[in-house]
N, C-alpha and C. Protein backbone atom coordinates (compact mmCIF):
# COMPACT_ATOMS: atom_id res chain seq x y z
N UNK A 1 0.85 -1.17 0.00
CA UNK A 1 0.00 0.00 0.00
C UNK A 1 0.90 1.24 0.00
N UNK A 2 0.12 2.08 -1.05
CA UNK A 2 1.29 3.51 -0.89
C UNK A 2 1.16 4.40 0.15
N UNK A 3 1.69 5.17 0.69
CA UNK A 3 1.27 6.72 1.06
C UNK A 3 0.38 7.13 1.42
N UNK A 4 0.24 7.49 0.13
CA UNK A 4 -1.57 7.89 -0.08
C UNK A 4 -2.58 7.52 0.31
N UNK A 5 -2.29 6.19 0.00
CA UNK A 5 -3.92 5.60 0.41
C UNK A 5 -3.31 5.64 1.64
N UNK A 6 -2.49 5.23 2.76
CA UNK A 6 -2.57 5.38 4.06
C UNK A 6 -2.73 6.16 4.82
N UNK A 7 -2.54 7.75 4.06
CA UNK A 7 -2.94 8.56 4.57
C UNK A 7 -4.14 9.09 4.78
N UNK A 8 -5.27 8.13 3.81
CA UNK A 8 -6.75 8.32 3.88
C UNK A 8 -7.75 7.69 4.98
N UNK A 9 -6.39 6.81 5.40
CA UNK A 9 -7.46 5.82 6.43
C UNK A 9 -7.16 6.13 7.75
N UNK A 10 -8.26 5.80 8.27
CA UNK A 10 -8.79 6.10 9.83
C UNK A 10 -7.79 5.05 10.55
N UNK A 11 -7.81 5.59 11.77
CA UNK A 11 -7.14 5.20 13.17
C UNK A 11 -7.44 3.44 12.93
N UNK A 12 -8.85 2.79 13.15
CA UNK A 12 -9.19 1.66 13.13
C UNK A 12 -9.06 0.85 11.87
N UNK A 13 -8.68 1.74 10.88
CA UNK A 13 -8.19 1.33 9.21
C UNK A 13 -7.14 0.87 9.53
N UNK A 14 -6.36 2.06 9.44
CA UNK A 14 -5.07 1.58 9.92
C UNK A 14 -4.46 0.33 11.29
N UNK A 15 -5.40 0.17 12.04
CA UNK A 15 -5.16 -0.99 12.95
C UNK A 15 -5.71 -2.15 12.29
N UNK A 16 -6.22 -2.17 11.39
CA UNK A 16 -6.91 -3.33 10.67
C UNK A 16 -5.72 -3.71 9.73
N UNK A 17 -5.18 -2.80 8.89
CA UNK A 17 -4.20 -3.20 7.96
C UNK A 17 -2.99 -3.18 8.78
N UNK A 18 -2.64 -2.63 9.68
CA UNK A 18 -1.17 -3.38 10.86
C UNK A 18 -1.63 -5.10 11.24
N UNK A 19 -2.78 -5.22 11.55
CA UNK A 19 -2.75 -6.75 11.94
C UNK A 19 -2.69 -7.61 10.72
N UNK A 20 -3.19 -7.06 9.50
CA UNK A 20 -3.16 -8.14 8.11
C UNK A 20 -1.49 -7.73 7.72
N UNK A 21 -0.92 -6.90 7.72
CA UNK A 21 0.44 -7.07 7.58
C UNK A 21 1.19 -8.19 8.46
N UNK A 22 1.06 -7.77 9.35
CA UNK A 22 1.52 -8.82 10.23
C UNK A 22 1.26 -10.14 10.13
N UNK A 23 0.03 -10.30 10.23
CA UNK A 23 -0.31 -11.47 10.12
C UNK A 23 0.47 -12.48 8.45
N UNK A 24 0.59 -11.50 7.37
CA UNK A 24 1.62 -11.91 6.37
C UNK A 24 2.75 -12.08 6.41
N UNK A 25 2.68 -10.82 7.40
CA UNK A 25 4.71 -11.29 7.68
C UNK A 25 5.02 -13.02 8.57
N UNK A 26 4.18 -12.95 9.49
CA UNK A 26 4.35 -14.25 10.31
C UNK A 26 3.77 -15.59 9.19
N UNK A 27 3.06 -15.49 8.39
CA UNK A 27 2.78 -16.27 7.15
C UNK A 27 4.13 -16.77 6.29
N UNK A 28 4.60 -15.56 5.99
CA UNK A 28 5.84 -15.58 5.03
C UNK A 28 7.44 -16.67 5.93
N UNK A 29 7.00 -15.82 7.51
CA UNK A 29 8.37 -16.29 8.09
C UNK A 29 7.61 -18.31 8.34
N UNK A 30 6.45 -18.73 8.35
CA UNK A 30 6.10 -19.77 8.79
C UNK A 30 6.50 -20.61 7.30
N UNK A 31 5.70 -19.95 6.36
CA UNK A 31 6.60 -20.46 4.60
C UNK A 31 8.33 -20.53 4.24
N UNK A 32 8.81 -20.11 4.77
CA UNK A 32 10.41 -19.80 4.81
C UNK A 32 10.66 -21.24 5.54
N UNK A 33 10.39 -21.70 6.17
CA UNK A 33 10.47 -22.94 7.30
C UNK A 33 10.19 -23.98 6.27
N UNK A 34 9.12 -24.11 6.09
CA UNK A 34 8.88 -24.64 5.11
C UNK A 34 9.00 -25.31 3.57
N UNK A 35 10.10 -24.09 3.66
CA UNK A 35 10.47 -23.84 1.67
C UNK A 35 9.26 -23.11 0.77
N UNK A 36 8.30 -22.81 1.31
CA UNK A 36 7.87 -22.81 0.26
C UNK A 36 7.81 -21.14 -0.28
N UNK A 37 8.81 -20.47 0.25
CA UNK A 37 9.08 -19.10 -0.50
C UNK A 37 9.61 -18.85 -0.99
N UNK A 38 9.87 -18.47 -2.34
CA UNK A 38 10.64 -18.18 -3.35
C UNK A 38 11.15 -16.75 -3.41
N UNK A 39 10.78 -15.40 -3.02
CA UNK A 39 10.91 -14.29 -3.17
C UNK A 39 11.28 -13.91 -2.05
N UNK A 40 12.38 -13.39 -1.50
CA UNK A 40 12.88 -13.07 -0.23
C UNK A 40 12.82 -11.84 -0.13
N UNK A 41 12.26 -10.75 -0.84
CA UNK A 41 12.52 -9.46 -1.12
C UNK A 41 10.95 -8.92 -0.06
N UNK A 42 10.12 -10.16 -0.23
CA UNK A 42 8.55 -9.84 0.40
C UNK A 42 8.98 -9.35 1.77
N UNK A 43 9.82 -9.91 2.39
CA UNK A 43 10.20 -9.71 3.59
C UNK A 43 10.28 -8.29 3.79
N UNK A 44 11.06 -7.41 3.55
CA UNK A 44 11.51 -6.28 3.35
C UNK A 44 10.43 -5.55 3.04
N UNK A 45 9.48 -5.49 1.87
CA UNK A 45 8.66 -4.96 1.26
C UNK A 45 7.43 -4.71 2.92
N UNK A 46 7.06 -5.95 3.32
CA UNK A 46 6.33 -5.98 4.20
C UNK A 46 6.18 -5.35 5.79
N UNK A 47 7.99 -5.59 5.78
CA UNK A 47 8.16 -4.42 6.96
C UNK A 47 8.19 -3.22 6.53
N UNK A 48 8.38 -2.76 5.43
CA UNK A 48 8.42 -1.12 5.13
C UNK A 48 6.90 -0.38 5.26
N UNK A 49 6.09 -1.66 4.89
CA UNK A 49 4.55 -1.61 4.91
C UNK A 49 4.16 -1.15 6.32
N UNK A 50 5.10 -2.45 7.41
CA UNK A 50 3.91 -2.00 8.58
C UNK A 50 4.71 -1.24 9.53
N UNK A 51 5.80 -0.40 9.11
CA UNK A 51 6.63 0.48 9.76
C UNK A 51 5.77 1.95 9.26
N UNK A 52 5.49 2.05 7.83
CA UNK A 52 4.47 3.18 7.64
C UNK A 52 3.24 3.56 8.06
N UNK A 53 2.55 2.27 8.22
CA UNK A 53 1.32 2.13 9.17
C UNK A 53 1.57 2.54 10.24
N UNK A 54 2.73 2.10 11.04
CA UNK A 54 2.82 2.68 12.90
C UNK A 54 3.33 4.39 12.39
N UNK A 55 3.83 4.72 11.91
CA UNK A 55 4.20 6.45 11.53
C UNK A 55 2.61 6.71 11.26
N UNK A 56 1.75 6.49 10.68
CA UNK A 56 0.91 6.92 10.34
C UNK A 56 -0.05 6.84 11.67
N UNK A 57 0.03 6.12 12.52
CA UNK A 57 -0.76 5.71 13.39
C UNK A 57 -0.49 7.03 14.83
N UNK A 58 0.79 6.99 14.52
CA UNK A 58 1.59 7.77 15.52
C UNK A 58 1.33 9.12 15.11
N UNK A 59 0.92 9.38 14.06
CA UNK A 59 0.68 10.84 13.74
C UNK A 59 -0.82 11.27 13.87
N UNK A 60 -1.97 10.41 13.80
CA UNK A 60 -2.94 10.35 13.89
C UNK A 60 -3.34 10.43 15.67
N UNK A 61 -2.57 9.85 16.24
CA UNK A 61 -2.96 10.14 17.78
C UNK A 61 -2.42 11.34 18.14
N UNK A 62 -1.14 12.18 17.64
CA UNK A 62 -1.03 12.93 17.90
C UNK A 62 -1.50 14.19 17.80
């Protein structure tokens, strides 16, 4: 998700899409165990995701 759209969503938006990130990231690290991930780059991509969500979250309470 870009920017933008994160900057459109509400407090409880944004806590909705921090737990589905997450919940992918712990997906991805449970597939890695597994083998069955091929793209190691998701990793990265996904924390940049839910590191923007908590900035966004953090600016919204403030």
């Amino acid at each position: 998700m870009n920017k933008e759209d994160l900057k459109k969503l509400s407090e409880s938006e944004l806590n909705k899409e921090l737990m589905q990130l997450k919940k992918e990231l712990f997906d991805l690290k449970f597939g890695l165990e597994n083998g069955e991930v091929k793209d190691l780059s998701q990793f990265g991509k996904i924390r940049k995701d839910i590191a923007r969500c908590l900035t966004f979250l953090k600016q919204k309470q403030a």
